[in-house]
Protein backbone atom coordinates (compact mmCIF):
# COMPACT_ATOMS: atom_id res chain seq x y z
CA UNK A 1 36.18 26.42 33.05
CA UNK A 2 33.71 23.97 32.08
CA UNK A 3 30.36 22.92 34.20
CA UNK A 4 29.94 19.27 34.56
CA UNK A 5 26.86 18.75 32.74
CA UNK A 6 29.20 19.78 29.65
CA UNK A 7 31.57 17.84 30.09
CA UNK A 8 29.19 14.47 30.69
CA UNK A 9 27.29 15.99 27.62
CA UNK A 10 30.73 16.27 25.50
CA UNK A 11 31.62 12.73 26.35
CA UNK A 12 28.02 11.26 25.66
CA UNK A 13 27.81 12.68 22.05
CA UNK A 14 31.73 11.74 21.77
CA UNK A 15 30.71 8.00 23.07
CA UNK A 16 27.30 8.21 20.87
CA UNK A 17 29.86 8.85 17.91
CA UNK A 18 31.85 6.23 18.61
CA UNK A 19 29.87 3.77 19.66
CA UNK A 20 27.25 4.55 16.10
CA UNK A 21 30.72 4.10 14.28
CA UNK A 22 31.53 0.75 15.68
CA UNK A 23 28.05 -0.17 15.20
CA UNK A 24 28.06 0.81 11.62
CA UNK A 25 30.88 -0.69 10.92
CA UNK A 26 30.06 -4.50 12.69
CA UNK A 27 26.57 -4.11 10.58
CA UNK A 28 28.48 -3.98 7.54
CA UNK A 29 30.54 -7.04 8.49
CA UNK A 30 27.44 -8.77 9.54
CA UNK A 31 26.37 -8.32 6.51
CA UNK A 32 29.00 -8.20 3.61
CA UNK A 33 28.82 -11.83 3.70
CA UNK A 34 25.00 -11.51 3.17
CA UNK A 35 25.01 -8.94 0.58
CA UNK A 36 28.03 -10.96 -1.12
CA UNK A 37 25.48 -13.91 -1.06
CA UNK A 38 22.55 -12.33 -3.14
CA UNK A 39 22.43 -13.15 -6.95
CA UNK A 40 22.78 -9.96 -9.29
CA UNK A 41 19.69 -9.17 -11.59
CA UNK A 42 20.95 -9.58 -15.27
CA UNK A 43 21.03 -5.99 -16.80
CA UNK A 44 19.03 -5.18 -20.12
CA UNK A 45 21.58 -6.90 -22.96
CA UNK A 46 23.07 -9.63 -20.85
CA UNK A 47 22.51 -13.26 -21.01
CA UNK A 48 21.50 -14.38 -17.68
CA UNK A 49 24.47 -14.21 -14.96
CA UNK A 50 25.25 -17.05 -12.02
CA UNK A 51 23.42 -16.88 -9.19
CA UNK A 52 25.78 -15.85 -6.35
CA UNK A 53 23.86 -18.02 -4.09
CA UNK A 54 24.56 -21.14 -5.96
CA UNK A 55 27.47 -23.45 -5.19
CA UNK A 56 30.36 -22.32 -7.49
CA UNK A 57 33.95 -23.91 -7.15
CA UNK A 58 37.16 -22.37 -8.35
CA UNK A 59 37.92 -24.55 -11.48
CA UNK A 60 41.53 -25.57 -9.27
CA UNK A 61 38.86 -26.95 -6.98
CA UNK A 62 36.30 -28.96 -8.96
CA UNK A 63 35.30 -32.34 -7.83
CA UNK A 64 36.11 -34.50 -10.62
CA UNK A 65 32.08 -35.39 -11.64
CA UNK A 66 31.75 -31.81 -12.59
CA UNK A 67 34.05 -32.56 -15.27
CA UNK A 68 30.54 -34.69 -16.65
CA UNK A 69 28.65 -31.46 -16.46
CA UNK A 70 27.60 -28.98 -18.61
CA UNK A 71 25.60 -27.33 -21.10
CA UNK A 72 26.66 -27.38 -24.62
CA UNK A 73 25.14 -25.14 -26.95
CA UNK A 74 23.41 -26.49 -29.91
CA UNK A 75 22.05 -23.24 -32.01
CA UNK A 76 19.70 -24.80 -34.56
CA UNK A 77 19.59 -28.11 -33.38
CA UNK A 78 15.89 -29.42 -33.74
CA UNK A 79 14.53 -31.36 -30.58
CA UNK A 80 12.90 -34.64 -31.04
CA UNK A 81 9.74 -33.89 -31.39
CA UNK A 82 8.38 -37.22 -31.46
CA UNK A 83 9.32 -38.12 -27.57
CA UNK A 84 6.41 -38.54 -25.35
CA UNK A 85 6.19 -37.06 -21.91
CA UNK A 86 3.50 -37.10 -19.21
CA UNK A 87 1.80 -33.65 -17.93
CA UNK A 88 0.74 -32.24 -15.14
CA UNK A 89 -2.35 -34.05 -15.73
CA UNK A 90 -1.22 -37.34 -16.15
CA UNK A 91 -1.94 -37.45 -20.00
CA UNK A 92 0.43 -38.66 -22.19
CA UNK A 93 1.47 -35.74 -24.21
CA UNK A 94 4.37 -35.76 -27.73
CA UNK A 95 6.85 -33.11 -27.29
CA UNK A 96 6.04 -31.70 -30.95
CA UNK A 97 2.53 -30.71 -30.17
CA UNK A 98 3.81 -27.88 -28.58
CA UNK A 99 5.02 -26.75 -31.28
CA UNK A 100 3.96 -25.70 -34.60
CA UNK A 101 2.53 -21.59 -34.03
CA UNK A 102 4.60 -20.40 -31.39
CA UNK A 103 8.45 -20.63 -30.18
CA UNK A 104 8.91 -22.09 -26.33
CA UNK A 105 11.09 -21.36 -23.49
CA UNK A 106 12.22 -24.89 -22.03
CA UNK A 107 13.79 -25.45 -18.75
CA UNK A 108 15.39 -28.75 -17.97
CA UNK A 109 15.08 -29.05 -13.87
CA UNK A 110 13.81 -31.61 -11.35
CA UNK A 111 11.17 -30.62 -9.25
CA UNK A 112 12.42 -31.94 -5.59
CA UNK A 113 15.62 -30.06 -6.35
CA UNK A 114 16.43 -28.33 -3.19
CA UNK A 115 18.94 -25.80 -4.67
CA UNK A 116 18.74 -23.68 -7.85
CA UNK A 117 15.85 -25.23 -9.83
CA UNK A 118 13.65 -23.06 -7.77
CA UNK A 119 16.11 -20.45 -8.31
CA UNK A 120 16.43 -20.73 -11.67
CA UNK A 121 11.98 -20.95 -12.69
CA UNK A 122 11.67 -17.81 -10.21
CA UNK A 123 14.05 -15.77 -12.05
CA UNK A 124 12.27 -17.18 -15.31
CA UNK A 125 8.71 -16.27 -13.72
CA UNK A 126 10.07 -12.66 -12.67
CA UNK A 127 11.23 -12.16 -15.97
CA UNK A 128 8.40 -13.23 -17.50
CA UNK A 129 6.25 -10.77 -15.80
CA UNK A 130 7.81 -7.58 -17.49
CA UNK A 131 7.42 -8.39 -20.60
CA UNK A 132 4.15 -8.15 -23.08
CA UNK A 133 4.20 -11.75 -24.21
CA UNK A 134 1.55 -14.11 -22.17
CA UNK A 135 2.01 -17.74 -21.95
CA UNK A 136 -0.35 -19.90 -24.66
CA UNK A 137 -1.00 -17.13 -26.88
CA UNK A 138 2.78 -15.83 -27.69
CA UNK A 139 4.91 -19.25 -26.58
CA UNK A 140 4.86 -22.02 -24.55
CA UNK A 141 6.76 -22.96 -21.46
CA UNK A 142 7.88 -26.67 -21.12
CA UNK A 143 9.35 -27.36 -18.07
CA UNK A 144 10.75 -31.23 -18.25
CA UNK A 145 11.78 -33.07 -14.99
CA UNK A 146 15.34 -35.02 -15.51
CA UNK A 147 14.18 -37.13 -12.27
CA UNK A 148 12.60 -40.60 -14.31
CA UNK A 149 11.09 -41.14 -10.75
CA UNK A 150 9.16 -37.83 -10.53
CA UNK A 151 5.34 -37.83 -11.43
CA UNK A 152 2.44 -35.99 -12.66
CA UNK A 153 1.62 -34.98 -8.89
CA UNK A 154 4.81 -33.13 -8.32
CA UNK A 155 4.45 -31.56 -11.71
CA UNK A 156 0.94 -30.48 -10.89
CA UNK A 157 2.02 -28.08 -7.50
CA UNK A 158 5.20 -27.11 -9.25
CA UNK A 159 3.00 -25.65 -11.85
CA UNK A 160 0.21 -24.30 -9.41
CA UNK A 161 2.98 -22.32 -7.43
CA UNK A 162 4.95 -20.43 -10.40
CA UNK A 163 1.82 -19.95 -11.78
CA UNK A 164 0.31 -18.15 -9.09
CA UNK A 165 3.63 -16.41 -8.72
CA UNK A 166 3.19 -15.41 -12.36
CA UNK A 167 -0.30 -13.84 -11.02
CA UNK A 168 -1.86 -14.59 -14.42
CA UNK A 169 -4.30 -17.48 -14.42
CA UNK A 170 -5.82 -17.12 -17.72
CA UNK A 171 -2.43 -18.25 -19.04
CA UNK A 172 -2.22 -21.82 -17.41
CA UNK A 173 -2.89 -23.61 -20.56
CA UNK A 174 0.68 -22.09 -21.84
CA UNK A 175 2.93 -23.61 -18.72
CA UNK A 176 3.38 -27.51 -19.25
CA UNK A 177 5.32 -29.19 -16.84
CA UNK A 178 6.21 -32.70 -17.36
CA UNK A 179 8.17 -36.17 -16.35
CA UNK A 180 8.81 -38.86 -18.62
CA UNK A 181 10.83 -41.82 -18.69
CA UNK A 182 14.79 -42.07 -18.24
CA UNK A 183 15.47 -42.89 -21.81
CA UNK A 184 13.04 -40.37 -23.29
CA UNK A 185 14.62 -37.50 -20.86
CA UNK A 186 18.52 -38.79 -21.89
CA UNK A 187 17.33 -37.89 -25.89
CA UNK A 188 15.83 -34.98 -24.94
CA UNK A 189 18.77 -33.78 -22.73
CA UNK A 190 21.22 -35.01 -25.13
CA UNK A 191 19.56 -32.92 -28.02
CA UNK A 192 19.85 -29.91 -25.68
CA UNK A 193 23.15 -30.33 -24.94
CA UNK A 194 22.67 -30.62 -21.40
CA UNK A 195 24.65 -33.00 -19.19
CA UNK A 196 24.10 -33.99 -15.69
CA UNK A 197 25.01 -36.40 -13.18
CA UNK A 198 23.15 -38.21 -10.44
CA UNK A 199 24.98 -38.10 -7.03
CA UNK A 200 24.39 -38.95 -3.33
CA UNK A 201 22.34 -36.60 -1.52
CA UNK A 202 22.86 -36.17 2.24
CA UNK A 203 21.65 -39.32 3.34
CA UNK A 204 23.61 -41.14 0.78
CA UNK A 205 20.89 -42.36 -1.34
CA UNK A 206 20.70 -41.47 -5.14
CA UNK A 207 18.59 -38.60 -5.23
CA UNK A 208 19.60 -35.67 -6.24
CA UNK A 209 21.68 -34.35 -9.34
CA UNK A 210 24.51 -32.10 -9.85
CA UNK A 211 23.96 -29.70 -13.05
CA UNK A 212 23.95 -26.62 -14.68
CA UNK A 213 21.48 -23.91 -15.08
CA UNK A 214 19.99 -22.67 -18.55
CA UNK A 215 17.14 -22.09 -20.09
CA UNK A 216 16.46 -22.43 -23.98
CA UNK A 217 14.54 -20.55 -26.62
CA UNK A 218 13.46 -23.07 -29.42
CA UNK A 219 12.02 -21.87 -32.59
CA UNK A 220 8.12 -22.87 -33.46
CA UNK A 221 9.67 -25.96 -35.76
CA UNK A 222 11.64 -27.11 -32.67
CA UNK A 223 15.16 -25.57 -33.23
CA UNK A 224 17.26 -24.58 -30.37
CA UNK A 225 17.62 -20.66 -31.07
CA UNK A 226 18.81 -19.40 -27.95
CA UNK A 227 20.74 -19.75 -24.69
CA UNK A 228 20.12 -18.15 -21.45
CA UNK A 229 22.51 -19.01 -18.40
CA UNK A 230 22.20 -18.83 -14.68
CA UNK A 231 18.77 -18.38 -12.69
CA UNK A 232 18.14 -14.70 -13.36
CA UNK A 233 17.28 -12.84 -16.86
CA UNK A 234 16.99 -10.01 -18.51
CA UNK A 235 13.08 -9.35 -20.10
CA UNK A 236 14.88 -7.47 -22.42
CA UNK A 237 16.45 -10.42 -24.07
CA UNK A 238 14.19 -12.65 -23.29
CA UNK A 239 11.62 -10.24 -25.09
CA UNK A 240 13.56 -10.36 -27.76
CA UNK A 241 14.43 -13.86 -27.83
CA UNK A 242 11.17 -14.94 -28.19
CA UNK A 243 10.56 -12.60 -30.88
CA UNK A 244 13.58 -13.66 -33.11
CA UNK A 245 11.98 -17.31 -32.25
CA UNK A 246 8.69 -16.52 -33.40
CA UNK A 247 10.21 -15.81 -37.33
CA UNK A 248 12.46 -18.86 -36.90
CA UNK A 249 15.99 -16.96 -36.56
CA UNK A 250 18.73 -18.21 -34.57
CA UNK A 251 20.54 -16.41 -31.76
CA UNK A 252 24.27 -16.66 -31.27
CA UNK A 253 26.38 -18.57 -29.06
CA UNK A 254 26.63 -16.92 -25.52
CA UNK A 255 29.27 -16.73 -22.46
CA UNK A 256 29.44 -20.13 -21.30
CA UNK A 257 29.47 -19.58 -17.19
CA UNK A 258 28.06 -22.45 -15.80
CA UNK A 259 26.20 -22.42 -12.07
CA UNK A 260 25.91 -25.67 -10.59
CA UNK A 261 23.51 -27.21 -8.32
CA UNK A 262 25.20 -29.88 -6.26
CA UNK A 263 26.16 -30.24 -2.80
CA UNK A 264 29.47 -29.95 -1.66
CA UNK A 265 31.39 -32.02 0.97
CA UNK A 266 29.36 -31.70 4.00
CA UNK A 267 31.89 -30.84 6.22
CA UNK A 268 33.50 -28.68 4.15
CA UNK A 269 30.04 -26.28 4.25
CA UNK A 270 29.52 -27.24 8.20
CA UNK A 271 32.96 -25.70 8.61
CA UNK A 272 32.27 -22.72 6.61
CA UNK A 273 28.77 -22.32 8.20
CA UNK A 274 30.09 -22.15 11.59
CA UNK A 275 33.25 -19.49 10.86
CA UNK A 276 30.30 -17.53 9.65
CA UNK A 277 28.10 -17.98 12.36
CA UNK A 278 30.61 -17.08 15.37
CA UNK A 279 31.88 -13.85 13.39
CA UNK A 280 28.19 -12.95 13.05
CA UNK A 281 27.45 -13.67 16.44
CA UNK A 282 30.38 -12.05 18.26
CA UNK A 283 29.85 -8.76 16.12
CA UNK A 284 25.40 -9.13 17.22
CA UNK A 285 27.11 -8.94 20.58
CA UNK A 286 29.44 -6.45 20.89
CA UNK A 287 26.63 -4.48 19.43
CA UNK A 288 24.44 -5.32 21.92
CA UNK A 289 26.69 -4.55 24.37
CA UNK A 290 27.69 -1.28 23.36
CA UNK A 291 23.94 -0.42 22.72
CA UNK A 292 23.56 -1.87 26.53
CA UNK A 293 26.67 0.62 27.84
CA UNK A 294 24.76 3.45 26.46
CA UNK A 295 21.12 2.70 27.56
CA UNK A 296 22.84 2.19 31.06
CA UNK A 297 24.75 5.38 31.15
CA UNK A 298 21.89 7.73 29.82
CA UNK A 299 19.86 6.71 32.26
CA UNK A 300 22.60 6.97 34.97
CA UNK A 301 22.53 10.65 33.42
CA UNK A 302 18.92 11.20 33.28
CA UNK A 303 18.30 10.15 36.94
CA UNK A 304 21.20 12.18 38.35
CA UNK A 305 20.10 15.48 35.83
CA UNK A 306 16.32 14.77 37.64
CA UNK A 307 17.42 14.43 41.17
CA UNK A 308 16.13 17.22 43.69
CA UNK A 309 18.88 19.95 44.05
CA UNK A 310 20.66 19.09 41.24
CA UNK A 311 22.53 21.16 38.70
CA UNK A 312 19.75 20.70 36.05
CA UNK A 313 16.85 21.53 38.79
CA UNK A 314 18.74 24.61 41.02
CA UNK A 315 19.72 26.20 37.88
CA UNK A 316 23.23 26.87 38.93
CA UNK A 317 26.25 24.79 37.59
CA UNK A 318 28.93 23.56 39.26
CA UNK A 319 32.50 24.66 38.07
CA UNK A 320 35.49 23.47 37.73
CA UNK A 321 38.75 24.65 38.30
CA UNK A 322 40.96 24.34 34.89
């Protein structure tokens, strides 16, 4: 013999179960896809891992112009120094005087990149901020557009924004970012070892690049000492980078896993945008309509337990027969 508020209270907490289970379980569909998206934080003794975010295509599945791609490692390879770049300023600056007292961290990007050049000076920037070194007193930073058509003004709130991020003022006169001509970036980028290509962006003009994402350590006499791939990195090695730098040693060669910034065949993403989409948006609503089952059958339950002369209010329950 049970009374009937049991039983409705049985089956609640039995549908509350069931209905937190299938809830839990459509928020981790919902957002496996999200959490499968976020880029992993290089651990202390890694070189800098691919950002999961970033376009990456099963080497089966490559579009050919990738094959033009790349970053080449050359360890102890002195930059030419004697290019000429403009700042962020619009002063004509030579690559060398940056050099001389102090190693620099280089990044090769383009500053209207709308992919993982951001990417790949925020994880720089967070890095930077948990280690000791500062900017203009322990190394430089030289970030160098590969876009010939880019200019000082871009250069100047590219710099004004990951230097605020960096939350250290004082060290602006260590970030340099700069644009130079098209022959003056292909030496430097060929010195690096860094190849790109220049590819239609979604409105089919020539604007935007497909490459791959490093940053460099070079030595205070402008030798390339050490490689750091993807967008995020470890302070540890960095830290340490820079200090082997600073005495002129030479890291080794690292894991070669390229991420690449380029856009893939539009339809190919619309396609895989809107599979996503609908499976996130039928799960959202079966949730909501679970949650909306629940809400409507509490209340149901809390009006009926509330009534005058009912079971909850006359104290008595009514049984039934088993």
């Amino acid at each position: 013999m049970q009374s009937t508020n049991t039983i409705r209270r049985k089956w609640l907490k039995a549908g509350v179960g069931a209905a937190t289970a299938v809830a839990g379980a459509l928020a981790l569909c919902i957002s496996a896809p999200l959490l499968a998206a976020e880029t992993p934080i290089s651990t202390y003794g890694a070189k800098g891992l691919p950002s999961m975010n970033s376009q990456m295509a099963p080497a089966n599945n490559m579009p050919g112009f990738l094959g033009k791609v790349g970053i080449a490692q050359h360890l102890n390879f002195p930059l030419p120094l004697d290019l000429t770049f403009t700042d962020e300023t619009g002063k004509q600056v030579q690559l060398g005087s940056y050099f001389g007292q102090r190693p620099a961290i280089l990044a090769l990007v383009y500053y209207k990149c709308p992919m993982l050049c951001s990417e790949e000076l925020e994880g720089l920037t967070s890095a930077l901020k948990m280690i000791r070194f500062r900017p203009g007193k322990d190394f430089n930073i030289l970030v160098v557009s590969i876009d010939s058509t880019e200019g000082p003004e871009l250069a100047a709130a590219r710099k004004k924004y990951y230097l605020k991020m960096y939350g250290h003022p004082e060290t602006a006169d260590g970030w340099h970012f700069m644009t130079g001509t098209q022959a003056n970036i292909d030496a430097l980028t060929r010195a690096v070892g860094f190849s790109y290509v220049k590819i239609p962006g979604p409105d089919g003009k020539l604007d935007q690049f497909a490459h791959a994402s490093a940053i460099q350590i070079v030595t205070p006499q402008g030798r390339l000492a050490q490689y750091y791939m993807g967008v995020e990195y470890s302070p540890k090695d960095m830290l340490l980078g820079l200090d082997e730098a600073s005495d002129n040693r030479i890291g080794s060669p690292v894991d070669n896993i390229l991420t690449y910034c380029y856009h893939y065949n539009p339809q190919t993403n619309t396609h895989d945008l809107i599979v996503a989409r609908v499976v996130q948006l039928g799960g959202l609503i079966t949730f909501f309509s679970l949650g909306g089952f629940m809400w409507v059958m509490f209340r149901r339950d809390y009006r009926q337990d509330h009534e005058p002369g009912s079971e909850s209010t006359s104290g008595k329950d009514t049984k039934v027969n088993g």
